[in-house]
PDB file of N, CA and C in Angstrom:
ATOM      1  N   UNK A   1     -27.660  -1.623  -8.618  1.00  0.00           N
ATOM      2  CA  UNK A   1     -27.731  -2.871  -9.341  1.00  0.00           C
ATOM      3  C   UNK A   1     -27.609  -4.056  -8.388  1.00  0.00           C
ATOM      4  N   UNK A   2     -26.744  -3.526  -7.638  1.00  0.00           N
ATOM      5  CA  UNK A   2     -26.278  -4.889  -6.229  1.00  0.00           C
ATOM      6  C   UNK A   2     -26.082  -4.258  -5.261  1.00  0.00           C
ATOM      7  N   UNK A   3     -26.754  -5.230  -4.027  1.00  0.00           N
ATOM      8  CA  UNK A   3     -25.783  -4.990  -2.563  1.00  0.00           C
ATOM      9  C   UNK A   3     -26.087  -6.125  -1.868  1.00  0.00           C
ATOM     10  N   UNK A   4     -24.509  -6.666  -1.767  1.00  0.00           N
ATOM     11  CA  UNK A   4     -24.227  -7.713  -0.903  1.00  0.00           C
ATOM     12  C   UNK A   4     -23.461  -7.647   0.599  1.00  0.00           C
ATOM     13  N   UNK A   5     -23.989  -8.612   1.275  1.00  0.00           N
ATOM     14  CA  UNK A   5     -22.707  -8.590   2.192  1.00  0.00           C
ATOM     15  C   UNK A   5     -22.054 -10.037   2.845  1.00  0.00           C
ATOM     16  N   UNK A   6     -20.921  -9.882   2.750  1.00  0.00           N
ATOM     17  CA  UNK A   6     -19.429 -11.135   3.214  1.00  0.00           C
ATOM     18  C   UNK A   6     -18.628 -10.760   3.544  1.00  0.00           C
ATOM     19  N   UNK A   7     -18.187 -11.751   4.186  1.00  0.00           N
ATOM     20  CA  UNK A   7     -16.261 -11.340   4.586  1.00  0.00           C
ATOM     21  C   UNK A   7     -16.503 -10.353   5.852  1.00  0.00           C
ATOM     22  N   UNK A   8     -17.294  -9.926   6.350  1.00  0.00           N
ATOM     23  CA  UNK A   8     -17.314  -8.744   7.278  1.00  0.00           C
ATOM     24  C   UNK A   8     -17.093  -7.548   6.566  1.00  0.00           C
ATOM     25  N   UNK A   9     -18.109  -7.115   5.196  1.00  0.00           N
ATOM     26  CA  UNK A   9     -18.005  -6.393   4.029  1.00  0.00           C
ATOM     27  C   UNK A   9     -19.229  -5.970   3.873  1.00  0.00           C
ATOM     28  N   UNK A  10     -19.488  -4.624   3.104  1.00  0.00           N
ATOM     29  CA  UNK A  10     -20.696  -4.674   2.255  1.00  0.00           C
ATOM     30  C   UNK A  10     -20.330  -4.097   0.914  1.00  0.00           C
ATOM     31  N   UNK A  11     -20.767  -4.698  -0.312  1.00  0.00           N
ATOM     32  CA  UNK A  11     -20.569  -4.655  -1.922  1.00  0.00           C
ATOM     33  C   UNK A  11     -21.456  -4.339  -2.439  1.00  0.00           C
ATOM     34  N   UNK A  12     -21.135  -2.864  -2.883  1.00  0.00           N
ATOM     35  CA  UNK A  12     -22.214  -2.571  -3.721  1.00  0.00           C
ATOM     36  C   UNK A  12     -22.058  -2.207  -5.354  1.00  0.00           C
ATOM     37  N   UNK A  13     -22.901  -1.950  -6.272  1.00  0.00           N
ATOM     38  CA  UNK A  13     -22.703  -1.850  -7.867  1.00  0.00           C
ATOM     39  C   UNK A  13     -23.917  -1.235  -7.930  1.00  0.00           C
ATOM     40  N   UNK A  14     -23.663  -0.016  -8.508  1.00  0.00           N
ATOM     41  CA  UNK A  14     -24.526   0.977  -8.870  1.00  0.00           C
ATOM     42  C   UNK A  14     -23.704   1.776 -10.256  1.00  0.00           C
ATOM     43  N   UNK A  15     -25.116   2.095 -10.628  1.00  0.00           N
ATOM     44  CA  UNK A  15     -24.688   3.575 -11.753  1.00  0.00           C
ATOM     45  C   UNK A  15     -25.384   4.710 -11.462  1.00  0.00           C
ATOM     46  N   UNK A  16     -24.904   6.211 -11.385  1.00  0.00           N
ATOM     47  CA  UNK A  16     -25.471   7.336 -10.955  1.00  0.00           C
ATOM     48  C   UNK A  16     -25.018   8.152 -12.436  1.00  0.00           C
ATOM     49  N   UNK A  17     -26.047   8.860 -12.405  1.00  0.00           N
ATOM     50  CA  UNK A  17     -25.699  10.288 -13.610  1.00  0.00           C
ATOM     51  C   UNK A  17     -25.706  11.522 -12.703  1.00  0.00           C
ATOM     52  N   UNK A  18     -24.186  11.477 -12.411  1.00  0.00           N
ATOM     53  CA  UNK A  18     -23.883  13.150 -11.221  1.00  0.00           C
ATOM     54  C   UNK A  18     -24.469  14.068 -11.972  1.00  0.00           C
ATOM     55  N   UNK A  19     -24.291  15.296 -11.487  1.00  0.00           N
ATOM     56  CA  UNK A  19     -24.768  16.975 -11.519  1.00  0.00           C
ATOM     57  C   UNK A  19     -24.208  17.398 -11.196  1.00  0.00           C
ATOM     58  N   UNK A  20     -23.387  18.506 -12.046  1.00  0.00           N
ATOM     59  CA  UNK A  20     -22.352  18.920 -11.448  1.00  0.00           C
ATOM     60  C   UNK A  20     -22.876  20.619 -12.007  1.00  0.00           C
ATOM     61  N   UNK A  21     -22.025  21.525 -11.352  1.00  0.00           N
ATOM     62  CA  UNK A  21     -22.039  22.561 -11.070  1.00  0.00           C
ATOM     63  C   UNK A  21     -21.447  23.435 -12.568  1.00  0.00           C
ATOM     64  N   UNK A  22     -22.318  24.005 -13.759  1.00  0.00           N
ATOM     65  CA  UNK A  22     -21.511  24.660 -15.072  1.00  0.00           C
ATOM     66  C   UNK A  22     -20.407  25.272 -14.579  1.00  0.00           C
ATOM     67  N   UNK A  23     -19.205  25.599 -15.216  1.00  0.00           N
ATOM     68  CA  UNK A  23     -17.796  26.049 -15.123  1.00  0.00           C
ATOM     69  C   UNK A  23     -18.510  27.718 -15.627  1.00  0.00           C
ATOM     70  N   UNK A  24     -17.986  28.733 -14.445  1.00  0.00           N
ATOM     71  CA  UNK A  24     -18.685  30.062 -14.746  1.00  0.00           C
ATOM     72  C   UNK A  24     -17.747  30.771 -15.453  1.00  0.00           C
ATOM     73  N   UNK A  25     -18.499  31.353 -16.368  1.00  0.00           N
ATOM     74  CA  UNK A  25     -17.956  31.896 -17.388  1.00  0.00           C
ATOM     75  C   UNK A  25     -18.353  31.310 -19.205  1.00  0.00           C
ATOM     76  N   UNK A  26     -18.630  30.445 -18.565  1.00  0.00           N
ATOM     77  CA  UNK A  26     -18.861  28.952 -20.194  1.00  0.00           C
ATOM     78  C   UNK A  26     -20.235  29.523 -20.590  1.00  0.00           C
ATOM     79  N   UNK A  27     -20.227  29.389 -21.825  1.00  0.00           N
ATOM     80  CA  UNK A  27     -21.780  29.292 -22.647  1.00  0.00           C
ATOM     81  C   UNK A  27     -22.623  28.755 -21.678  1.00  0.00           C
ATOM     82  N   UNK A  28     -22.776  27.510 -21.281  1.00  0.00           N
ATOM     83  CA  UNK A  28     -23.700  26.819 -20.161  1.00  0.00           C
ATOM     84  C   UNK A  28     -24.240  28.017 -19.266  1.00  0.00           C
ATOM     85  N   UNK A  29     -23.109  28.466 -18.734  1.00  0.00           N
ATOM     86  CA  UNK A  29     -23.277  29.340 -17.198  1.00  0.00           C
ATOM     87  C   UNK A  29     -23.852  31.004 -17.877  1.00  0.00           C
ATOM     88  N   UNK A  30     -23.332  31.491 -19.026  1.00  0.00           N
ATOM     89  CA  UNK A  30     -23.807  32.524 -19.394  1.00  0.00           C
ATOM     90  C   UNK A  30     -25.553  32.676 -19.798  1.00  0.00           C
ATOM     91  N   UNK A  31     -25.963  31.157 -20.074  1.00  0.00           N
ATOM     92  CA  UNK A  31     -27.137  31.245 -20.768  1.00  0.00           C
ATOM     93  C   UNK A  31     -27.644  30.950 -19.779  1.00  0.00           C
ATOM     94  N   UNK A  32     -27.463  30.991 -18.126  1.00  0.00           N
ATOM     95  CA  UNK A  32     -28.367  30.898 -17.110  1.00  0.00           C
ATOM     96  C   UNK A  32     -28.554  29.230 -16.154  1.00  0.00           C
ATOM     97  N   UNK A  33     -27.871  28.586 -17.291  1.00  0.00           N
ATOM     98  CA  UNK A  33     -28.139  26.991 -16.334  1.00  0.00           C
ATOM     99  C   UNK A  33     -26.976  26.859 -15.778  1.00  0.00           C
ATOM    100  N   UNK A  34     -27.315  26.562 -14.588  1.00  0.00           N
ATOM    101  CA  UNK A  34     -26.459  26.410 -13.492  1.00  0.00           C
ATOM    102  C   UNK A  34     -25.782  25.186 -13.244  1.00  0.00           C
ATOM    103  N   UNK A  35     -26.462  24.138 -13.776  1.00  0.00           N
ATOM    104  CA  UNK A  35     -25.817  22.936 -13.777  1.00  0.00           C
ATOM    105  C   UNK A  35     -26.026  21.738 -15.393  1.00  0.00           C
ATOM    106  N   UNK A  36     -25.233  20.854 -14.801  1.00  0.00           N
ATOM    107  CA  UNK A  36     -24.887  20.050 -16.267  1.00  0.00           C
ATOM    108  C   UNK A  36     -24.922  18.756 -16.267  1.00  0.00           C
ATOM    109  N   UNK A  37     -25.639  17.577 -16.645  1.00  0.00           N
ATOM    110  CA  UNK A  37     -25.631  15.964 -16.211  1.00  0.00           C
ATOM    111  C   UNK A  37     -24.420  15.167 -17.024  1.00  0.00           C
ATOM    112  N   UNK A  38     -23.391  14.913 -16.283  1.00  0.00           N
ATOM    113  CA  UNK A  38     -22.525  14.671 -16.838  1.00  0.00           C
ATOM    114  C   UNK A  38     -23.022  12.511 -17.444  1.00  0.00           C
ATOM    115  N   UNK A  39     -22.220  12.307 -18.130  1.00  0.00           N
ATOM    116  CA  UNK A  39     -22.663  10.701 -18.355  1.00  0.00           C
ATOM    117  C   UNK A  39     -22.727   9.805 -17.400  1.00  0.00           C
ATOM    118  N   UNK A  40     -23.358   8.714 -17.507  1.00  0.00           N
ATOM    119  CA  UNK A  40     -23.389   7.811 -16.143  1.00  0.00           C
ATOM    120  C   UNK A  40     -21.931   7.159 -16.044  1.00  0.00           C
ATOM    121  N   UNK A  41     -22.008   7.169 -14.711  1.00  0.00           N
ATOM    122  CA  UNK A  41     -20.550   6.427 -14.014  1.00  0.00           C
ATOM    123  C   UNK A  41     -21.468   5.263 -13.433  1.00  0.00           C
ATOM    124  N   UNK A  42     -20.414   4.243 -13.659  1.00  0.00           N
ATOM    125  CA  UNK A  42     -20.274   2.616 -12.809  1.00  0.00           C
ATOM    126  C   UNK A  42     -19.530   2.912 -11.735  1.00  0.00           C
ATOM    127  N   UNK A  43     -19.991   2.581 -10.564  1.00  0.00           N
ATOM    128  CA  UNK A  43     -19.017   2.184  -9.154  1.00  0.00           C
ATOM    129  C   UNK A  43     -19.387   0.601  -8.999  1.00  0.00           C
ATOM    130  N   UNK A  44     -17.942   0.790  -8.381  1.00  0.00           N
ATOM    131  CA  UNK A  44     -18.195  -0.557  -7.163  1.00  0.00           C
ATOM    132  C   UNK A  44     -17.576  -0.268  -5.967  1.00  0.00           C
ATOM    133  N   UNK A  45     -18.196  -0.596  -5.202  1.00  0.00           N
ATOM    134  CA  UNK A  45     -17.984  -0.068  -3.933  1.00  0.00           C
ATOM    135  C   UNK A  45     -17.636  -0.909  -2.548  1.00  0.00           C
ATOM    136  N   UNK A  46     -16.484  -1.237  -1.561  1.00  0.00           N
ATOM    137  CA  UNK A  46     -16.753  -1.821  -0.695  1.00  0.00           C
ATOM    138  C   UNK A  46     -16.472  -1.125   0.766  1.00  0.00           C
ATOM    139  N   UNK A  47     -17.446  -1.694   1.359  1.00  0.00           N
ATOM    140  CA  UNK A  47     -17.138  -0.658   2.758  1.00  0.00           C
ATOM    141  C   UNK A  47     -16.748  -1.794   3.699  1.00  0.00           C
ATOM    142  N   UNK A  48     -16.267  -1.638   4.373  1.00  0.00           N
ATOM    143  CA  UNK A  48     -15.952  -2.011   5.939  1.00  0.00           C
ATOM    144  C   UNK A  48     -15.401  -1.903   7.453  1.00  0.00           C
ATOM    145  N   UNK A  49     -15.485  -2.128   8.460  1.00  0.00           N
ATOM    146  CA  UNK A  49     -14.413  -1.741   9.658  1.00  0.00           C
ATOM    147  C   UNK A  49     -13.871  -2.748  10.285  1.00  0.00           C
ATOM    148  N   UNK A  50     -12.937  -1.739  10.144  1.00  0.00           N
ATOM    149  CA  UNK A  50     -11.494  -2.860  10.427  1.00  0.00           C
ATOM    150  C   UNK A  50     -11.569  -3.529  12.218  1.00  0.00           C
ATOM    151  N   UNK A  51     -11.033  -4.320  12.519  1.00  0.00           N
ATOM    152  CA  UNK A  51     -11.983  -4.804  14.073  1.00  0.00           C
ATOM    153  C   UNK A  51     -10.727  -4.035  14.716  1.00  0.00           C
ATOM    154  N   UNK A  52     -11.053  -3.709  16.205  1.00  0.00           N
ATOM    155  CA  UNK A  52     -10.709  -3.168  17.129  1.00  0.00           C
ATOM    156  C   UNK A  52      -9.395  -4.085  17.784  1.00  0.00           C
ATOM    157  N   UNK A  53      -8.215  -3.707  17.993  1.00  0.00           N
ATOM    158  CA  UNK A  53      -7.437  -4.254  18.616  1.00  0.00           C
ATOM    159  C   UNK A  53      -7.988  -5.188  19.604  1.00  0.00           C
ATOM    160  N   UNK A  54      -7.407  -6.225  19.961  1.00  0.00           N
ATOM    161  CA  UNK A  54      -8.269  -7.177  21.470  1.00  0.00           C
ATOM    162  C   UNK A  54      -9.318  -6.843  21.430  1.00  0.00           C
ATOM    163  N   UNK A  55     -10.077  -7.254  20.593  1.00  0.00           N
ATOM    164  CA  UNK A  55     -11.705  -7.214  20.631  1.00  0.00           C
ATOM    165  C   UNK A  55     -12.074  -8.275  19.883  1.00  0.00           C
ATOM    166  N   UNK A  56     -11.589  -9.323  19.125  1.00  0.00           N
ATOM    167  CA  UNK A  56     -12.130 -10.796  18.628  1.00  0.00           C
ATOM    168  C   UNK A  56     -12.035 -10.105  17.077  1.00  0.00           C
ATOM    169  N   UNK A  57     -13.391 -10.460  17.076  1.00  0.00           N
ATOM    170  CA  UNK A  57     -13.974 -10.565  15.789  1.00  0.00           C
ATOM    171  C   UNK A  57     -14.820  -9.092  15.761  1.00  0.00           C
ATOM    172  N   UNK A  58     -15.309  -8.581  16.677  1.00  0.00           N
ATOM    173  CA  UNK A  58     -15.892  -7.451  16.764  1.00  0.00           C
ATOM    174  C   UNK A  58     -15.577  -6.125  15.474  1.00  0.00           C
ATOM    175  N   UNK A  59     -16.706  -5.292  15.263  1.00  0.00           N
ATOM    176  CA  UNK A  59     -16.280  -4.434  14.197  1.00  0.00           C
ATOM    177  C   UNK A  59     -15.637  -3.048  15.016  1.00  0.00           C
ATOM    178  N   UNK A  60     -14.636  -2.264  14.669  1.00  0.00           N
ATOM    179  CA  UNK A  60     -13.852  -1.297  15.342  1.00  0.00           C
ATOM    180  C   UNK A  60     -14.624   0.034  14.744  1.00  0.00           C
ATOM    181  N   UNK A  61     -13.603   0.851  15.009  1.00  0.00           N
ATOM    182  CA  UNK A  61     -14.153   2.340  14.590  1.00  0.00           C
ATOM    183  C   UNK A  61     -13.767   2.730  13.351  1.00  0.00           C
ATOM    184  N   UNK A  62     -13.130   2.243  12.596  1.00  0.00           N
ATOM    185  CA  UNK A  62     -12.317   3.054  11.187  1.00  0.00           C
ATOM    186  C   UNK A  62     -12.855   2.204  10.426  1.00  0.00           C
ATOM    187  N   UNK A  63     -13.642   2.782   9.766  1.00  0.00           N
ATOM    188  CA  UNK A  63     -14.134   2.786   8.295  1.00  0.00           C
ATOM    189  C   UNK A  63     -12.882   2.745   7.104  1.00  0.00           C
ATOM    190  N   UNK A  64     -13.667   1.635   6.096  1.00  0.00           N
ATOM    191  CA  UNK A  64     -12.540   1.358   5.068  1.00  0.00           C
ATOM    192  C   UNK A  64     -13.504   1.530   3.904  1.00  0.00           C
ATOM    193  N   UNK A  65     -13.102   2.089   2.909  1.00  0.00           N
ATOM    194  CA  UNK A  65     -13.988   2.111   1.887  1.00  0.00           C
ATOM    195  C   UNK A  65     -12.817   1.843   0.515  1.00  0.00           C
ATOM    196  N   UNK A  66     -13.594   1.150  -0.323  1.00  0.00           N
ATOM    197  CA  UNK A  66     -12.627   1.252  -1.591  1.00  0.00           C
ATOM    198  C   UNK A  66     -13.337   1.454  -2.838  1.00  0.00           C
ATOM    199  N   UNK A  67     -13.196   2.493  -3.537  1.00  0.00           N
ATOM    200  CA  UNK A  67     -14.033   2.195  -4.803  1.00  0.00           C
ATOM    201  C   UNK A  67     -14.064   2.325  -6.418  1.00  0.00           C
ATOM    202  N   UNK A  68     -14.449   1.992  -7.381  1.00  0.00           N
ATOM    203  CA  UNK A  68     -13.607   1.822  -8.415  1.00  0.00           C
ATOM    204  C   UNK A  68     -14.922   2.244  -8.869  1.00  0.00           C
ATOM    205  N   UNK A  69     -14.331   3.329 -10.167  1.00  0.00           N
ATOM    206  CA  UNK A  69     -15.150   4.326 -10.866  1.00  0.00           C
ATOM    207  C   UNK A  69     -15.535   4.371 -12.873  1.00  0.00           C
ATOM    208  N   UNK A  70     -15.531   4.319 -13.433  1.00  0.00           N
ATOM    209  CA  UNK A  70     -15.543   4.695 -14.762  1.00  0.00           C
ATOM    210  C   UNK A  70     -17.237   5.051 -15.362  1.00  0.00           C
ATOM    211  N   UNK A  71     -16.688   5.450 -16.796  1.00  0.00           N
ATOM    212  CA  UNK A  71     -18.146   5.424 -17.401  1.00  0.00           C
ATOM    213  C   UNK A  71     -18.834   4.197 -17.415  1.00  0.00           C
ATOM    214  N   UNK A  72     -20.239   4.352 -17.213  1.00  0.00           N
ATOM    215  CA  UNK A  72     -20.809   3.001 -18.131  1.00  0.00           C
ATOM    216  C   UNK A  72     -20.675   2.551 -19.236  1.00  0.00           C
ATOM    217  N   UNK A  73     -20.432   3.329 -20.212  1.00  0.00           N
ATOM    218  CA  UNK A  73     -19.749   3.108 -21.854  1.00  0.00           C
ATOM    219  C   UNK A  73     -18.268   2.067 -22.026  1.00  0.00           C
ATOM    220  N   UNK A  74     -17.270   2.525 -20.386  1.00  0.00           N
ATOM    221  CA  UNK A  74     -16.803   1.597 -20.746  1.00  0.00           C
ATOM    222  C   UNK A  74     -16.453   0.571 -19.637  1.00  0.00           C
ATOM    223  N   UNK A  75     -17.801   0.145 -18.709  1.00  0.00           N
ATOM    224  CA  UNK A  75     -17.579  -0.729 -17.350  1.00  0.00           C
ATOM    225  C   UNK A  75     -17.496  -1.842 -18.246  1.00  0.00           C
ATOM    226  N   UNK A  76     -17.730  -2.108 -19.406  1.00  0.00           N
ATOM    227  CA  UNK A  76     -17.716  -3.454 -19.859  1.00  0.00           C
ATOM    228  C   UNK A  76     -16.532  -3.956 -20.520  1.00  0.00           C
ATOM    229  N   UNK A  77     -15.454  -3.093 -20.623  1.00  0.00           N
ATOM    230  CA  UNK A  77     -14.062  -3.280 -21.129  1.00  0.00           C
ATOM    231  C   UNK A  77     -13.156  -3.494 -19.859  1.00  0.00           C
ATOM    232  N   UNK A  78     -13.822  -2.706 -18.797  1.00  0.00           N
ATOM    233  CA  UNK A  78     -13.012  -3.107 -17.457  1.00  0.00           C
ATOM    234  C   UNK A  78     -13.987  -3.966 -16.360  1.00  0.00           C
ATOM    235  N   UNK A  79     -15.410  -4.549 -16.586  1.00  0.00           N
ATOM    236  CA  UNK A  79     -15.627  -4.988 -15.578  1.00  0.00           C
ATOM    237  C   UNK A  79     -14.849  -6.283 -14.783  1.00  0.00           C
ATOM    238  N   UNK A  80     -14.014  -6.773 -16.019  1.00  0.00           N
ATOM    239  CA  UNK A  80     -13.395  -7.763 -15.283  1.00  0.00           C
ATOM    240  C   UNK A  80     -12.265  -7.534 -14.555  1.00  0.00           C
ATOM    241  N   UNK A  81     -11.552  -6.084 -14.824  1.00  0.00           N
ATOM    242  CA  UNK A  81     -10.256  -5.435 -13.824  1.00  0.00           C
ATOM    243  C   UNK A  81     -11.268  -5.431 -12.501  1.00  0.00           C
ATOM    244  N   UNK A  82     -12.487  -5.395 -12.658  1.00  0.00           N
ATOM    245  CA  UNK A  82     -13.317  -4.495 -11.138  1.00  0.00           C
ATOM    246  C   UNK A  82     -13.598  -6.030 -10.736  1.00  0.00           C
ATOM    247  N   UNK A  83     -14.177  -6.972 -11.329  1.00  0.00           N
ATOM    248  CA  UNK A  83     -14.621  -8.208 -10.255  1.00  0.00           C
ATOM    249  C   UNK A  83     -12.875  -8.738  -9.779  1.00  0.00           C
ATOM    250  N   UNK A  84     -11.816  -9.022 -10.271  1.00  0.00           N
ATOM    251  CA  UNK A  84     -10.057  -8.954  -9.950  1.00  0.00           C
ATOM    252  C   UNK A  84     -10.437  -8.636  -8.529  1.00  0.00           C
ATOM    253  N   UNK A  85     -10.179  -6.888  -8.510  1.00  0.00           N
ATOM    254  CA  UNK A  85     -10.093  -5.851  -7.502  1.00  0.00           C
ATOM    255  C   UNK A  85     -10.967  -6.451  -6.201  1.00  0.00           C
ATOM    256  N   UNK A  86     -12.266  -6.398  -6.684  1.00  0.00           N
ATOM    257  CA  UNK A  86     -13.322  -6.834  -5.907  1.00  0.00           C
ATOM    258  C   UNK A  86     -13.444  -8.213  -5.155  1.00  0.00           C
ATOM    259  N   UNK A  87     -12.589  -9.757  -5.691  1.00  0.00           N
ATOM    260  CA  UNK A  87     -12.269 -10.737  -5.588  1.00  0.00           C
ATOM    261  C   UNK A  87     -11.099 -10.653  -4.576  1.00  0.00           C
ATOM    262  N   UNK A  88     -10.346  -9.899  -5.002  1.00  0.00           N
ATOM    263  CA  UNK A  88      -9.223  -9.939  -4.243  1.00  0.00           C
ATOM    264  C   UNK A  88      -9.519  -9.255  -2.483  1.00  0.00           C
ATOM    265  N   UNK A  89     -10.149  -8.352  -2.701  1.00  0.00           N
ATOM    266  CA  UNK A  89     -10.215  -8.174  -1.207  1.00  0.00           C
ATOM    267  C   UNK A  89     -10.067  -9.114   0.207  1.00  0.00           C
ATOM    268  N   UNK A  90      -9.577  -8.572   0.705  1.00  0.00           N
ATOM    269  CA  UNK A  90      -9.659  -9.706   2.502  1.00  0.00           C
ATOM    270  C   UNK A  90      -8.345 -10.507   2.115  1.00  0.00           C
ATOM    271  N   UNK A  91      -7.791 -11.083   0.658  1.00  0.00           N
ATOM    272  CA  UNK A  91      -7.197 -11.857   0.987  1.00  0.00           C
ATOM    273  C   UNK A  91      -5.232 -10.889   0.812  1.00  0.00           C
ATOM    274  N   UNK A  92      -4.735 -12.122   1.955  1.00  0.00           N
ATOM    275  CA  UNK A  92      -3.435 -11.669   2.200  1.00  0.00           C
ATOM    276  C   UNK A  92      -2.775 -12.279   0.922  1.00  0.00           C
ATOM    277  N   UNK A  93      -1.908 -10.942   0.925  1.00  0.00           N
ATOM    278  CA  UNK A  93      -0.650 -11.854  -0.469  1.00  0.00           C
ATOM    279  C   UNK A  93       0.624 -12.755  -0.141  1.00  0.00           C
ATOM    280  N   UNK A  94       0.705 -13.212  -1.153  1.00  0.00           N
ATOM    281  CA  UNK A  94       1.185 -14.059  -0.733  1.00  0.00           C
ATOM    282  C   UNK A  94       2.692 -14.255  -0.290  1.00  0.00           C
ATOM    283  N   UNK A  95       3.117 -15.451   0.323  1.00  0.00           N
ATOM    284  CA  UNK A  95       4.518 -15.117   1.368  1.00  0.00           C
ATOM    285  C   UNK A  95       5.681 -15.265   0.418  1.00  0.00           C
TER     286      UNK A  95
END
């Protein structure tokens, strides 16, 4: 849906419908299908690296990722906990 980038960040918003693997033993798995499309999930996603000791501004080696998950049925009861979350990043709390 989105991909941005700020802050020394990249933000993304997507929806995927996973595939997941039938639970063996279940009706599903007995009648031969091997897998199952579970409902679509909302992410939001932010990646970044954290900068390198004495190196400025430069990007370091460790990867930061953070990401916030639910159905699409109900990203719209929490999208505003996720833009919060998402807003808040980078900044320090306060003293």
């Amino acid at each position: 849906l989105a991909a941005t980038s700020k802050n020394n960040a990249y933000y993304f918003d997507y929806v995927a419908s996973p595939v997941v693997p039938t639970t063996p033993g279940s009706s599903e798995a007995k009648a031969g299908q091997m897998t199952m499309k579970l409902p679509p999930q909302h992410f939001r996603t932010i990646f970044t690296l954290l900068p390198l000791k004495n190196a400025g501004a430069s990007a370091g080696l460790t990867l930061v990722t953070i990401t916030m998950q639910t159905t699409e049925e109900k990203y719209g009861d929490l999208k505003g906990l996720f833009d919060e979350i998402v807003d808040s990043y980078g900044k320090s709390p306060a003293s």
